[in-house]
N, C-alpha and C. Protein backbone atom coordinates (compact mmCIF):
# COMPACT_ATOMS: atom_id res chain seq x y z
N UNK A 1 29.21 -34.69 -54.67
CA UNK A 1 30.56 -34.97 -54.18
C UNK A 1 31.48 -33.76 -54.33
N UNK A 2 31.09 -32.99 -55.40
CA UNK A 2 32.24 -32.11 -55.73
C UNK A 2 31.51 -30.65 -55.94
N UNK A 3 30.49 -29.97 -54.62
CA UNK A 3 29.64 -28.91 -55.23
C UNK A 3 30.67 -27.37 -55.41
N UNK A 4 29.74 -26.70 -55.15
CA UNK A 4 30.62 -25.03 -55.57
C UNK A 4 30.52 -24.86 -53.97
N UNK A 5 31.71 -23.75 -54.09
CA UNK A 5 32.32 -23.61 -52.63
C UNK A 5 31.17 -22.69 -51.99
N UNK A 6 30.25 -22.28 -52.51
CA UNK A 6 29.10 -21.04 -52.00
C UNK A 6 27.91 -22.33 -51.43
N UNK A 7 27.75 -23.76 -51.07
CA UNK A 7 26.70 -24.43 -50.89
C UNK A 7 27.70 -24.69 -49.91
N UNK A 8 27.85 -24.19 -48.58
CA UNK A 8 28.32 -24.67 -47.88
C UNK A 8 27.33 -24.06 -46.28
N UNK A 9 27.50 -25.28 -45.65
CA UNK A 9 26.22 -24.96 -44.59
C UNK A 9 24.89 -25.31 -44.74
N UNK A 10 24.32 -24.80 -44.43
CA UNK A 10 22.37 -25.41 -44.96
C UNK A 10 22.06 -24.36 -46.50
N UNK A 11 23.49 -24.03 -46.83
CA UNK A 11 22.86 -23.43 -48.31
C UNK A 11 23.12 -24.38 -49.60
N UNK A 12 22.53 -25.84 -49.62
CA UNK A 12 22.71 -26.64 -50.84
C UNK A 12 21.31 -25.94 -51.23
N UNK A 13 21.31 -26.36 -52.70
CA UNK A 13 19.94 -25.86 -52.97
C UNK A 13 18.89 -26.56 -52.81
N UNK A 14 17.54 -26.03 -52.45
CA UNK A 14 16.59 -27.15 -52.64
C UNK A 14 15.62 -27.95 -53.29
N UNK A 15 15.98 -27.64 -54.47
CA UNK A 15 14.86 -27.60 -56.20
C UNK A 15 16.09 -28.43 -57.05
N UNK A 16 15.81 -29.13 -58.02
CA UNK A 16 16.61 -29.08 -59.25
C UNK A 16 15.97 -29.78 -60.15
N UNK A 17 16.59 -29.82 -61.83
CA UNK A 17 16.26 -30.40 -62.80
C UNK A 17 16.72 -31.43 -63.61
N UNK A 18 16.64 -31.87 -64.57
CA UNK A 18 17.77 -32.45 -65.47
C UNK A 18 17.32 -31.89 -66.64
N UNK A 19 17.92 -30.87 -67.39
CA UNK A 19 17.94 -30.98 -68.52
C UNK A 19 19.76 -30.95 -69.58
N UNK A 20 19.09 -30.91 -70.79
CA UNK A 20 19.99 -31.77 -71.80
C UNK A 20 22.07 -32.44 -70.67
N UNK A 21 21.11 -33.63 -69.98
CA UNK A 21 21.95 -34.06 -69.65
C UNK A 21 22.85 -34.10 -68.59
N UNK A 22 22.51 -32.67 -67.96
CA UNK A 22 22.87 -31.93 -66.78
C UNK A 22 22.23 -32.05 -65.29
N UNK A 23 22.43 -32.03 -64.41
CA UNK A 23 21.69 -31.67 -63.22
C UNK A 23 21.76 -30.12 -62.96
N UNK A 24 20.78 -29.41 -62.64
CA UNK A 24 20.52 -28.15 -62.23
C UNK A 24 20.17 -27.87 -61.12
N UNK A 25 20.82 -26.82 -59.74
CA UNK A 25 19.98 -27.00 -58.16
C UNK A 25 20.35 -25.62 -58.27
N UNK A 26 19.06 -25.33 -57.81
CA UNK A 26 18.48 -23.75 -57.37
C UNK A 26 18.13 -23.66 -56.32
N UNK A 27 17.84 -22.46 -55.78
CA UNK A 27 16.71 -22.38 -54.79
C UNK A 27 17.83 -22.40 -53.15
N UNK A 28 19.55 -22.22 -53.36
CA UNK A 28 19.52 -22.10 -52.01
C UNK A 28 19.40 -21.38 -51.25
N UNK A 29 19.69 -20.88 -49.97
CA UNK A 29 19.45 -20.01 -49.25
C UNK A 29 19.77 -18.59 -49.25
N UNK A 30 21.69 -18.68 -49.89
CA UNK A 30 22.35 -17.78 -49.86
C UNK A 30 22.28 -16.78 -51.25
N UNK A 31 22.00 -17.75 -52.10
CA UNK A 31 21.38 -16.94 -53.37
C UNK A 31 20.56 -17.42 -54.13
N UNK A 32 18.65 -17.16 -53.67
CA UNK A 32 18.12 -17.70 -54.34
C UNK A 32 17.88 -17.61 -55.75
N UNK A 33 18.32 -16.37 -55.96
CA UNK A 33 17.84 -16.39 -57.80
C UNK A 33 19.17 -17.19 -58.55
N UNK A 34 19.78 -17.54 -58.07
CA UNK A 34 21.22 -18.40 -59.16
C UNK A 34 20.62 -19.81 -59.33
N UNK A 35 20.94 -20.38 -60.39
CA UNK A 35 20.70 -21.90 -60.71
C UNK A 35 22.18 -22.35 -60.74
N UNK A 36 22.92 -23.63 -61.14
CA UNK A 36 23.91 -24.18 -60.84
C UNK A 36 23.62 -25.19 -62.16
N UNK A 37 24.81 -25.64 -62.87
CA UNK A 37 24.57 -26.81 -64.03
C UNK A 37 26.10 -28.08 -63.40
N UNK A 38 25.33 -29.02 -63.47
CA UNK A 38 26.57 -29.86 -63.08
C UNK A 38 27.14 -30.26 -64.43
N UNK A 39 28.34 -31.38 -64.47
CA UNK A 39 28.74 -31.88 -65.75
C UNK A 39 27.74 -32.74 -66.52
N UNK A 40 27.87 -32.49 -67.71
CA UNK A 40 26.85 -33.46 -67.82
C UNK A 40 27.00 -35.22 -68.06
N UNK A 41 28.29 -35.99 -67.42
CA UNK A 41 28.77 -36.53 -67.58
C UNK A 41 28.42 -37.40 -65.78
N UNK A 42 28.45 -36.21 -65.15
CA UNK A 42 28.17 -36.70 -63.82
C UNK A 42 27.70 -35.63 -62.86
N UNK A 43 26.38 -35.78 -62.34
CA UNK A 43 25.51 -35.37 -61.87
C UNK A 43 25.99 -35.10 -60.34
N UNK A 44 27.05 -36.04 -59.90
CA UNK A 44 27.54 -34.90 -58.61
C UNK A 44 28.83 -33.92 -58.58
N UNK A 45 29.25 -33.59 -60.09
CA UNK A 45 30.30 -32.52 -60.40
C UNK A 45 30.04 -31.53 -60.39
N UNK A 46 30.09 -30.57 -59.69
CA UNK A 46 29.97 -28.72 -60.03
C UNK A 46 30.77 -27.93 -60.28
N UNK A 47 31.92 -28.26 -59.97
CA UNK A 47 33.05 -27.66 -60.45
C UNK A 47 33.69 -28.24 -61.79
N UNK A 48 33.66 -29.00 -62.27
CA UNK A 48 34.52 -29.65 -63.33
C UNK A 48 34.46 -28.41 -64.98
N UNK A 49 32.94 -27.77 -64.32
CA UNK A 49 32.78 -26.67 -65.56
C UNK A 49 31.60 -25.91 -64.80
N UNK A 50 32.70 -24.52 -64.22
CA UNK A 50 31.67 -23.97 -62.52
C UNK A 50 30.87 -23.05 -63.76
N UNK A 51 29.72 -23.39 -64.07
CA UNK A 51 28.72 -22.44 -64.69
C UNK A 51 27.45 -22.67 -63.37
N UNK A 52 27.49 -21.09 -63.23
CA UNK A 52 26.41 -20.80 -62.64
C UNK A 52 25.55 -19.58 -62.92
N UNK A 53 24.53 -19.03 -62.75
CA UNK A 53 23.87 -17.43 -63.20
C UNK A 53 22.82 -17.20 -62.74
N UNK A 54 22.68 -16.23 -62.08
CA UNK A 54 21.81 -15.32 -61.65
C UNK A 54 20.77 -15.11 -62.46
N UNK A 55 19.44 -15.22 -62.06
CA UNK A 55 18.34 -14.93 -62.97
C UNK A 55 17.69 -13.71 -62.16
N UNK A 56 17.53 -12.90 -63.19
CA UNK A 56 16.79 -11.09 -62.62
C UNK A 56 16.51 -11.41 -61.39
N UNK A 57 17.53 -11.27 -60.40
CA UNK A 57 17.26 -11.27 -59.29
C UNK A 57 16.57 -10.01 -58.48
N UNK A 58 16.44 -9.35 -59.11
CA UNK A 58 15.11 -8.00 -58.78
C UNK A 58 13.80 -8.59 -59.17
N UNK A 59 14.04 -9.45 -59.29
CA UNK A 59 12.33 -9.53 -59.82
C UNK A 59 12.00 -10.91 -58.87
N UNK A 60 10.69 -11.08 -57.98
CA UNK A 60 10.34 -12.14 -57.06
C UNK A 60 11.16 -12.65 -55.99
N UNK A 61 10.71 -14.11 -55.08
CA UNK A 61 11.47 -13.80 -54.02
C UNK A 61 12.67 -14.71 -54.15
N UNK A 62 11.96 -15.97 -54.82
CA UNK A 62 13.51 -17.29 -55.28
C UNK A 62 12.62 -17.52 -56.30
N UNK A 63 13.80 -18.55 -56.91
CA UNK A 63 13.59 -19.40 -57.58
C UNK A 63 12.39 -20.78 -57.17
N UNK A 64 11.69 -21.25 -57.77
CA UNK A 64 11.04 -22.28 -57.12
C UNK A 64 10.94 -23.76 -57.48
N UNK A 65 10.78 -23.50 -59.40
CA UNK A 65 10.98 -24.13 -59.84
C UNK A 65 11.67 -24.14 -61.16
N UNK A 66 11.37 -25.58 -61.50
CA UNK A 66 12.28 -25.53 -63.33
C UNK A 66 12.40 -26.68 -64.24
N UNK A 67 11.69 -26.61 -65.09
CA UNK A 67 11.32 -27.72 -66.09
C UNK A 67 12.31 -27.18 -67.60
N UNK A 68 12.45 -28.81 -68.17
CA UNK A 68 12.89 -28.82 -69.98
C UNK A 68 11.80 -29.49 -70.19
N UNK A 69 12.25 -27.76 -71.05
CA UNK A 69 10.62 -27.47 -72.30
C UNK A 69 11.18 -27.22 -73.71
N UNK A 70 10.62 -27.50 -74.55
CA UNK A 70 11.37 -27.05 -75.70
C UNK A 70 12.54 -26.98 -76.21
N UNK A 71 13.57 -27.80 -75.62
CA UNK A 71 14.54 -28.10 -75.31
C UNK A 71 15.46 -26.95 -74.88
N UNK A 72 14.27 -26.23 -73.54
CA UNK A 72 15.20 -25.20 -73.04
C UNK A 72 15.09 -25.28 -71.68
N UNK A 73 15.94 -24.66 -70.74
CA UNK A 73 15.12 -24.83 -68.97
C UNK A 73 14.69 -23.34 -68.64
N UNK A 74 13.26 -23.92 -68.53
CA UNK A 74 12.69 -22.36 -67.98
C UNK A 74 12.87 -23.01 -66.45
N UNK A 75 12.78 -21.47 -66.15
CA UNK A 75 12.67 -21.25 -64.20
C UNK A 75 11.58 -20.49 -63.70
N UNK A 76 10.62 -20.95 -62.69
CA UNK A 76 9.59 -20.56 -62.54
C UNK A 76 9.95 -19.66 -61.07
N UNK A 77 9.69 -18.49 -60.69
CA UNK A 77 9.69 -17.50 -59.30
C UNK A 77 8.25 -17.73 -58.56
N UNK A 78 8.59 -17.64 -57.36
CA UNK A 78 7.39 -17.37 -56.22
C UNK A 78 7.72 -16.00 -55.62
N UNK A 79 6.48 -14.94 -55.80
CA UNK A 79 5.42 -15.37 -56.22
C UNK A 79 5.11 -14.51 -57.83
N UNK A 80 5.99 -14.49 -58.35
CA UNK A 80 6.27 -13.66 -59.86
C UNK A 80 7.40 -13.96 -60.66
N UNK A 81 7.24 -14.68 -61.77
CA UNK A 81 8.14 -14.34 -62.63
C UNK A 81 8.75 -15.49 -63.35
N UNK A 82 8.72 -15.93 -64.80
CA UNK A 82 9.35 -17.00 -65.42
C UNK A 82 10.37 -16.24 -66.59
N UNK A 83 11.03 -17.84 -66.23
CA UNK A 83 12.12 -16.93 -67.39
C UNK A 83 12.37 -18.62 -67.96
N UNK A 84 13.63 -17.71 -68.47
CA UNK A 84 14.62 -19.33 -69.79
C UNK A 84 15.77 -18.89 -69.99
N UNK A 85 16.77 -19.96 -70.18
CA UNK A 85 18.20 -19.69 -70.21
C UNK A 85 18.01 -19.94 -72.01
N UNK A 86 19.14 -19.27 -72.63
CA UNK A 86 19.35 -19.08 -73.93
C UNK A 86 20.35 -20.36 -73.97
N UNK A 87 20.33 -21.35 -74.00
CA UNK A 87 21.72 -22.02 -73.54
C UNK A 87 21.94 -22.87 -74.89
N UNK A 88 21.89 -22.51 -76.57
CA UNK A 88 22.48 -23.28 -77.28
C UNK A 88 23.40 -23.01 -78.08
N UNK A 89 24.39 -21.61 -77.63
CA UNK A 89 25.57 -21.78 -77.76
C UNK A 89 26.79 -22.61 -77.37
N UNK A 90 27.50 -23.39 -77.88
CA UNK A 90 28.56 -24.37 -77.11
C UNK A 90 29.01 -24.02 -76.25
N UNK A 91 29.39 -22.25 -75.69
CA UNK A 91 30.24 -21.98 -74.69
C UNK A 91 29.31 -20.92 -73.77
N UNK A 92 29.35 -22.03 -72.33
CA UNK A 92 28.27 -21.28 -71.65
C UNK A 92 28.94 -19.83 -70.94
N UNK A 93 29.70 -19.52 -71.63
CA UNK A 93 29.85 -17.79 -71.36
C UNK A 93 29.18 -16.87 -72.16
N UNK A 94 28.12 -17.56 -73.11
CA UNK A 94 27.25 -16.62 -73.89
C UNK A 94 26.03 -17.19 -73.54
N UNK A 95 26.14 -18.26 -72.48
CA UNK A 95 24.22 -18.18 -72.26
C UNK A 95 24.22 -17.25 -71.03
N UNK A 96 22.63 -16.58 -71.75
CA UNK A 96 21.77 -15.41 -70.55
C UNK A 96 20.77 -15.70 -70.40
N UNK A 97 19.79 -15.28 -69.33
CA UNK A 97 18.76 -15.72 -68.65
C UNK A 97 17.72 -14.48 -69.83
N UNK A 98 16.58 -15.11 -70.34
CA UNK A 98 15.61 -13.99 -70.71
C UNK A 98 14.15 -14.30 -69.80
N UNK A 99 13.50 -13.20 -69.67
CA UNK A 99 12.59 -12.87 -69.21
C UNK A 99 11.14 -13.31 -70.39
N UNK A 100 10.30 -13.96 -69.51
CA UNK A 100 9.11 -14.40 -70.42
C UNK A 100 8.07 -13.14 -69.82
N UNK A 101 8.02 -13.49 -68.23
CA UNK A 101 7.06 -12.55 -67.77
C UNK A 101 7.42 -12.37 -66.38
N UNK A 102 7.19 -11.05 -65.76
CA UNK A 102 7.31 -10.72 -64.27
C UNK A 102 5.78 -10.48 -64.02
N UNK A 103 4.42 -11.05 -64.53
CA UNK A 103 3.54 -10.85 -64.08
C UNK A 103 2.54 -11.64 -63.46
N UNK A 104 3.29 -12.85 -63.21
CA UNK A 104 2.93 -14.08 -62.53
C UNK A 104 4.16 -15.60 -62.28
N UNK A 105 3.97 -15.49 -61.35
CA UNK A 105 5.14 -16.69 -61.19
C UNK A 105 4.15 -18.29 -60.36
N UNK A 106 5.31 -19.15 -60.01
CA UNK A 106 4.18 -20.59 -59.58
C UNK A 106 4.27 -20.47 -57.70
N UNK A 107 3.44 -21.32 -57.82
CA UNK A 107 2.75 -20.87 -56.22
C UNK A 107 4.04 -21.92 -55.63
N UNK A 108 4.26 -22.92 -55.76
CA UNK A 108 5.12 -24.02 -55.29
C UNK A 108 6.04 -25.05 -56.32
N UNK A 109 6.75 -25.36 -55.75
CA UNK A 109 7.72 -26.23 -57.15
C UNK A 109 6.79 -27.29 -57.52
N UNK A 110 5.86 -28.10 -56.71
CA UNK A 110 5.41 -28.67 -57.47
C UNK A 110 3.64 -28.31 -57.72
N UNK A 111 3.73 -27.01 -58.28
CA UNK A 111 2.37 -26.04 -58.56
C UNK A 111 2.79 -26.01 -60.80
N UNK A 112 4.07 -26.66 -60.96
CA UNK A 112 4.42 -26.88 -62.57
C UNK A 112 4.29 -28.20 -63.18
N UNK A 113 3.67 -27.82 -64.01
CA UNK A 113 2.66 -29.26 -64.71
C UNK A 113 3.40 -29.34 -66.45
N UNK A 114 3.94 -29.96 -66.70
CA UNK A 114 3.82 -30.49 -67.81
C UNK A 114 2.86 -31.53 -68.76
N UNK A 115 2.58 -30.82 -69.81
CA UNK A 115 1.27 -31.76 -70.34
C UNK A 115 1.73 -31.78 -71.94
N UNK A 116 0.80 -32.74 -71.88
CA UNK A 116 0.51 -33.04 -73.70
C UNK A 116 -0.92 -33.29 -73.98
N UNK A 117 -0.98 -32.28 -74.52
CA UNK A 117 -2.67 -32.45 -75.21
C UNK A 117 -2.90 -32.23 -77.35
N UNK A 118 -3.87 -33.05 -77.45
CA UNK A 118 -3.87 -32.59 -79.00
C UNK A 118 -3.08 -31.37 -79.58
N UNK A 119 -3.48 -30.23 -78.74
CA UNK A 119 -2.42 -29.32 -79.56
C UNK A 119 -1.49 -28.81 -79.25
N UNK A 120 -0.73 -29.41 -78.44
CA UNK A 120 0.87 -30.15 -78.46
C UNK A 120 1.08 -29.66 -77.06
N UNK A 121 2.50 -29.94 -76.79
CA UNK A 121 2.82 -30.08 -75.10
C UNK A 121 2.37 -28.51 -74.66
N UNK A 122 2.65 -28.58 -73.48
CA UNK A 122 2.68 -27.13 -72.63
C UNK A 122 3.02 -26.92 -71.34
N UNK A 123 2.94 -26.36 -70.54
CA UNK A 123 3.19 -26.12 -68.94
C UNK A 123 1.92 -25.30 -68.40
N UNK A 124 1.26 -25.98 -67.65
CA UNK A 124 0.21 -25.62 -67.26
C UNK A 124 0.58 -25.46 -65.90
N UNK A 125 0.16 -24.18 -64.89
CA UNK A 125 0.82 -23.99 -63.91
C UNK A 125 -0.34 -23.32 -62.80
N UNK A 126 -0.37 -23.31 -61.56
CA UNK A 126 -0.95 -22.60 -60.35
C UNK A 126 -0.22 -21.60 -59.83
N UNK A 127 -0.42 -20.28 -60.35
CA UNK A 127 -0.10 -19.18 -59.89
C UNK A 127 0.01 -18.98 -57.94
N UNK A 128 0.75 -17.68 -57.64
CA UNK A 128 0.57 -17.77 -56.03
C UNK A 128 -0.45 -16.85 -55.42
N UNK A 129 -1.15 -16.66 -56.59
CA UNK A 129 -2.27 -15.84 -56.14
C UNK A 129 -3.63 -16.55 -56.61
N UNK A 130 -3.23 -18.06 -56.83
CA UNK A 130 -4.06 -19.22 -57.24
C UNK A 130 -4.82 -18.71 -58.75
N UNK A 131 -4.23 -18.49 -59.75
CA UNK A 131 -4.91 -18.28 -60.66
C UNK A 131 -4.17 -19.55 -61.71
N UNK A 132 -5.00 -20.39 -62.82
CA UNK A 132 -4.16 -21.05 -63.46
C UNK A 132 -3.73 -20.57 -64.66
N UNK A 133 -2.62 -20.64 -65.55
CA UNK A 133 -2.41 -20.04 -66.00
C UNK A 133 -1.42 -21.11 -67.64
N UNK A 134 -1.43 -21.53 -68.83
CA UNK A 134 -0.66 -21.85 -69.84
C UNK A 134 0.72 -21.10 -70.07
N UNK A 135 1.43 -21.20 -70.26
CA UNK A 135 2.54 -21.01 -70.45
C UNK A 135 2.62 -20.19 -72.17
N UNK A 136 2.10 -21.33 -72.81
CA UNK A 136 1.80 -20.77 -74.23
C UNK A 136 1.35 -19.67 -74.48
N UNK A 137 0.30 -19.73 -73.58
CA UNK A 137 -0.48 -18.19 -73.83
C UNK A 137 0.02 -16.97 -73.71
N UNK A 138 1.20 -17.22 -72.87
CA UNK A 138 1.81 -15.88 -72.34
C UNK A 138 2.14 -15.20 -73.16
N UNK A 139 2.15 -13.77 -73.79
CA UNK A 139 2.58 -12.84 -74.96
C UNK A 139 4.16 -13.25 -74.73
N UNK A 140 5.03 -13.62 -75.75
CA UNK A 140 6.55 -13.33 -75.58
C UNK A 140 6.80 -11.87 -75.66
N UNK A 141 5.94 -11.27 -76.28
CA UNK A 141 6.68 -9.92 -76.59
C UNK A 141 6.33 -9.02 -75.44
N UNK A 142 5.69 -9.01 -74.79
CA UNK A 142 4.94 -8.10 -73.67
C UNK A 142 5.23 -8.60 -72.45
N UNK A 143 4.89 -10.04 -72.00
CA UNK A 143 4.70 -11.02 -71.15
C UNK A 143 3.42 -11.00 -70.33
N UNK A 144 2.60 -9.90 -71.26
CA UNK A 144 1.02 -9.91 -70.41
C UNK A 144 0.41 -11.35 -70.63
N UNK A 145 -0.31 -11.39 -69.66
CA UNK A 145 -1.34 -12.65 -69.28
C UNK A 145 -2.76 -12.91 -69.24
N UNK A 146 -2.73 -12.14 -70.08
CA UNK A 146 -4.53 -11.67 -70.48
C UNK A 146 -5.03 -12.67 -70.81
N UNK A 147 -4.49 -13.33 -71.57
CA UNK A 147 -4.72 -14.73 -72.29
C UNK A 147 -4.46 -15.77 -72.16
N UNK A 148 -3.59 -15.49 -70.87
CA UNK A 148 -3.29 -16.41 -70.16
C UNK A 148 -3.90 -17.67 -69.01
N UNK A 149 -4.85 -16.58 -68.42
CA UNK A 149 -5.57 -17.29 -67.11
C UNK A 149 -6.77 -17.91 -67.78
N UNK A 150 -6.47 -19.64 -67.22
CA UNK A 150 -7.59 -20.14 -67.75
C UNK A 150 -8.90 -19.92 -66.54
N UNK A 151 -8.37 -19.41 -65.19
CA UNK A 151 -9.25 -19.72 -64.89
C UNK A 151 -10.27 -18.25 -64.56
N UNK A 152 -9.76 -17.37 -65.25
CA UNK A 152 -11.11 -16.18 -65.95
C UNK A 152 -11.67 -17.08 -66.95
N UNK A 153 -10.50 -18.14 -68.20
CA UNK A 153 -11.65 -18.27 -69.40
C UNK A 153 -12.62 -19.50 -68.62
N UNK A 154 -11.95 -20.04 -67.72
CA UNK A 154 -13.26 -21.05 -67.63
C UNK A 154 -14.22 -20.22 -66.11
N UNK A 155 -14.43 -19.48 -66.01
CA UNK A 155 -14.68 -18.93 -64.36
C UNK A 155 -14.99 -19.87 -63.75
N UNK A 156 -13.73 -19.84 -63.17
CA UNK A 156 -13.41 -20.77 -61.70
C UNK A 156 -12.78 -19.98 -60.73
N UNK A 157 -12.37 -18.63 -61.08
CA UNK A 157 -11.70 -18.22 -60.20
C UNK A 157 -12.24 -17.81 -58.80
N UNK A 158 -13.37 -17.38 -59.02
CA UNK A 158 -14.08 -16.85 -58.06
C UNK A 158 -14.33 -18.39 -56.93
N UNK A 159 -14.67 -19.32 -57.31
CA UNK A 159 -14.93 -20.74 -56.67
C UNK A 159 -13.50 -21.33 -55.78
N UNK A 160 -12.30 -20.98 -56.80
CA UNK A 160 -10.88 -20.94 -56.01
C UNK A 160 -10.86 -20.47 -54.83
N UNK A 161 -11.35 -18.83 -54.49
CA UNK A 161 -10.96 -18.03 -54.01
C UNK A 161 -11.58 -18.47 -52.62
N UNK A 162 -12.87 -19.14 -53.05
CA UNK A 162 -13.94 -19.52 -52.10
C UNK A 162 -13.47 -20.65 -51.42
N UNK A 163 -12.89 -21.83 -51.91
CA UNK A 163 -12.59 -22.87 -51.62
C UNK A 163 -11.26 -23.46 -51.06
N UNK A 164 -10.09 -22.42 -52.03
CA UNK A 164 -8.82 -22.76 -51.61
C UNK A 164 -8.05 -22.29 -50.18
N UNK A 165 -7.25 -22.17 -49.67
CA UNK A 165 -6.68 -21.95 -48.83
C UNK A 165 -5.62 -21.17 -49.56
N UNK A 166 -5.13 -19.76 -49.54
CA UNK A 166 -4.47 -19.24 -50.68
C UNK A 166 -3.26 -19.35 -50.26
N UNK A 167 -3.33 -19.13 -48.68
CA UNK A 167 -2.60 -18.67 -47.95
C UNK A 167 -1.49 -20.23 -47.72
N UNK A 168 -1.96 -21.05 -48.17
CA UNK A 168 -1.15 -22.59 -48.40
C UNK A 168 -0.89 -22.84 -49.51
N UNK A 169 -0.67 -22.01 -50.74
CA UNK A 169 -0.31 -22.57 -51.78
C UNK A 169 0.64 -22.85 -52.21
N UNK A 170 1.81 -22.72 -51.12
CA UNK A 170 2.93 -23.50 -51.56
C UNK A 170 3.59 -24.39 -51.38
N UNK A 171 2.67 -24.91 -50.93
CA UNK A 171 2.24 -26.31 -50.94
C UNK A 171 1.67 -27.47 -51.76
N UNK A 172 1.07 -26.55 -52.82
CA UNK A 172 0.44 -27.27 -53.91
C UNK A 172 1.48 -28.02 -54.49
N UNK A 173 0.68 -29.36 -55.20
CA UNK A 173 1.42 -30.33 -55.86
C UNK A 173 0.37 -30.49 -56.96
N UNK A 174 1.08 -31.24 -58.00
CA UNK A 174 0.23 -31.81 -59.32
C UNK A 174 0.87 -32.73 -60.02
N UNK A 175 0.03 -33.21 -60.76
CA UNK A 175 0.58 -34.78 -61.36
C UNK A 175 -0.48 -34.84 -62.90
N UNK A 176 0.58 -35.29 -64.23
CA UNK A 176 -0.56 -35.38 -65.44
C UNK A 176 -0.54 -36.75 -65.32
N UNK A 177 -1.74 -36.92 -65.63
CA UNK A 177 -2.39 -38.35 -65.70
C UNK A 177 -2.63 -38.43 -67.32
N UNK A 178 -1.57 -39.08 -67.86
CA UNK A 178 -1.25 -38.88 -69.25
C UNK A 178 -2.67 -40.02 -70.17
N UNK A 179 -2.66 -40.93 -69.87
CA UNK A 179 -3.77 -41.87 -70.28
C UNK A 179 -4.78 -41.53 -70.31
N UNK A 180 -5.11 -40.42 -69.30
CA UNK A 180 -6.81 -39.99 -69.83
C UNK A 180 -6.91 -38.14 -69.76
N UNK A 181 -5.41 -38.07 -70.06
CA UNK A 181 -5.15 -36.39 -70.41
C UNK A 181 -5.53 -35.96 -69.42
N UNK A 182 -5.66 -35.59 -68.09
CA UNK A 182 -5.96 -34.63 -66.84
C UNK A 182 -4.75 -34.40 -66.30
N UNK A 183 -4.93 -33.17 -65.75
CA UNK A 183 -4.15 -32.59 -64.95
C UNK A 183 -4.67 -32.40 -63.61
N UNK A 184 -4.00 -32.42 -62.80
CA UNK A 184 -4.72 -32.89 -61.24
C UNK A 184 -3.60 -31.80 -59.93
N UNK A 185 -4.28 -31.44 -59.69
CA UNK A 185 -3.83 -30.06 -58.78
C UNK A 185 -4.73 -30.12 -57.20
N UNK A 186 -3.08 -30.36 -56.32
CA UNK A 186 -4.14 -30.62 -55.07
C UNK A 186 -3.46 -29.71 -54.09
N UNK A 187 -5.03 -28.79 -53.28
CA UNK A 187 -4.26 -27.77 -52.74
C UNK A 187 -4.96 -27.99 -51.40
N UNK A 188 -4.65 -27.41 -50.46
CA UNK A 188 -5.69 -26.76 -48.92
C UNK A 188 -6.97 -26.25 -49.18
N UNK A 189 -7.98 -26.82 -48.94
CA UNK A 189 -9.78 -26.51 -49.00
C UNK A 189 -8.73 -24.85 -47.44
N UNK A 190 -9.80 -24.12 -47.86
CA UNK A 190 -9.65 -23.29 -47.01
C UNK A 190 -10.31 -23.75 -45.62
N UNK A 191 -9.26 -22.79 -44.78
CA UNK A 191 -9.18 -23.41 -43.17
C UNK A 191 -8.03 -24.71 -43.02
N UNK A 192 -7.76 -25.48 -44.21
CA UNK A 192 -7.29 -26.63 -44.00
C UNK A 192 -5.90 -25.99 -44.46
N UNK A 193 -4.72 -27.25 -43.58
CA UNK A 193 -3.51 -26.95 -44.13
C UNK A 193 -2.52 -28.38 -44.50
N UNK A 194 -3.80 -29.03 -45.29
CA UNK A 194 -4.02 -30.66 -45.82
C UNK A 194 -4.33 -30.23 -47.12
N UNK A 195 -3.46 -30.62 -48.07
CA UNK A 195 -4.00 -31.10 -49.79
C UNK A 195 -5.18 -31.80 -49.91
N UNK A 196 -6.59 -31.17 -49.22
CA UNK A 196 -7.59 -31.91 -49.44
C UNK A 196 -8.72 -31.76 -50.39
N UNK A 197 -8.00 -30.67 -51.34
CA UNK A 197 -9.23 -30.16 -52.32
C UNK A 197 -8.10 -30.56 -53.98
N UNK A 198 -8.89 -31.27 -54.37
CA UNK A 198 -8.28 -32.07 -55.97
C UNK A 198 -9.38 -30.92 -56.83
N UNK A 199 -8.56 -30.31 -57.71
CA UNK A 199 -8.70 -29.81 -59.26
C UNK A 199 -8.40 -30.65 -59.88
N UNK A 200 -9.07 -30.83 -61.11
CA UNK A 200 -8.76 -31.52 -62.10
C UNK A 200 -9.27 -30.82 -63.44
N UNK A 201 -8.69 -30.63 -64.14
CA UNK A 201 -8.99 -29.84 -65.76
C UNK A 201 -8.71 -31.44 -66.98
N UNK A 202 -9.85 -31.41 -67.39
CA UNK A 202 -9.50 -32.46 -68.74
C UNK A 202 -9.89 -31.90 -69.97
């Protein structure tokens, strides 16, 4: 009802989140690397407290996606790059965007998986160069991903490469199937431009 005067035209955004309480919309046209926080009182206010910020907008092409994790909101880039807002100072003129990694970002907004497994939650994600990749694993201090790609540790990658449609991956969607712990990732069998090939990791 009440957005920021820059979403005007076909530039509302087209992604958003909820975290601690807030609505968040990214992803519009006119500036994709900015996210937007509404009140957290009411989810169609944007102005009532205009916080908005630019995330390293040198780095990838938008924003794509964005999950609360840890009780923080990371933002995922296509086709490179996650980050996190610092946001638990009371006055959001001291939250800044930090950088996790510019060496892989998610193939599609819904290519970000949240999970819970025995050794504790995570974000399990489909890269845009179809590689999968933990979140955890990522070095904070470096942001290399060596240790990252599960699918060198499990070699699957090569079978991806064979099977997927790469060139549709942003398109991919996924869903955790919490009751019997899987994660389920459905992309384009190559040639196809149909979600007709199901991954599943348990």
């Amino acid at each position: 009802a009440t957005p920021p005067v820059d979403w005007s035209g076909s530039n509302q955004p087209i992604h958003g989140m909820v975290h601690r309480f807030a609505l968040w919309g990214y992803g519009n046209l006119n500036d994709p690397h900015r996210t937007y926080k509404s009140l957290d009182t009411n989810h169609e206010n944007f102005t009532g407290t205009p916080f908005s910020l630019s995330i390293f907008p040198g780095v990838g092409e938008r924003l794509v996606c964005g999950v609360s994790f840890k009780t923080l909101p990371f933002f995922f880039k296509r086709p490179r790059g996650i980050f996190w807002i610092d946001d638990d100072d009371p006055n959001t003129v001291n939250w800044f965007p930090r950088k996790l990694t510019d060496a892989v970002g998610a193939a599609s907004p819904g290519a970000v998986l949240l999970i819970s497994t025995a050794l504790g939650d995570d974000i399990l994600f489909l890269s845009a160069d179809g590689t999968f990749h933990l979140v955890s694993a990522i070095d904070p201090s470096t942001g290399s991903i060596v240790n990252s790609d599960l699918g060198d540790a499990l070699e699957i990658n090569t079978f991806i490469r064979r099977n997927a449609n790469l060139a549709r991956l942003d398109q991919a969607v996924s869903r955790w199937y919490g009751h019997k712990k899987k994660a389920l990732f459905a992309v384009p069998r190559t040639g196809s431009a149909e979600n007709d090939l199901i991954l599943e990791f348990d």
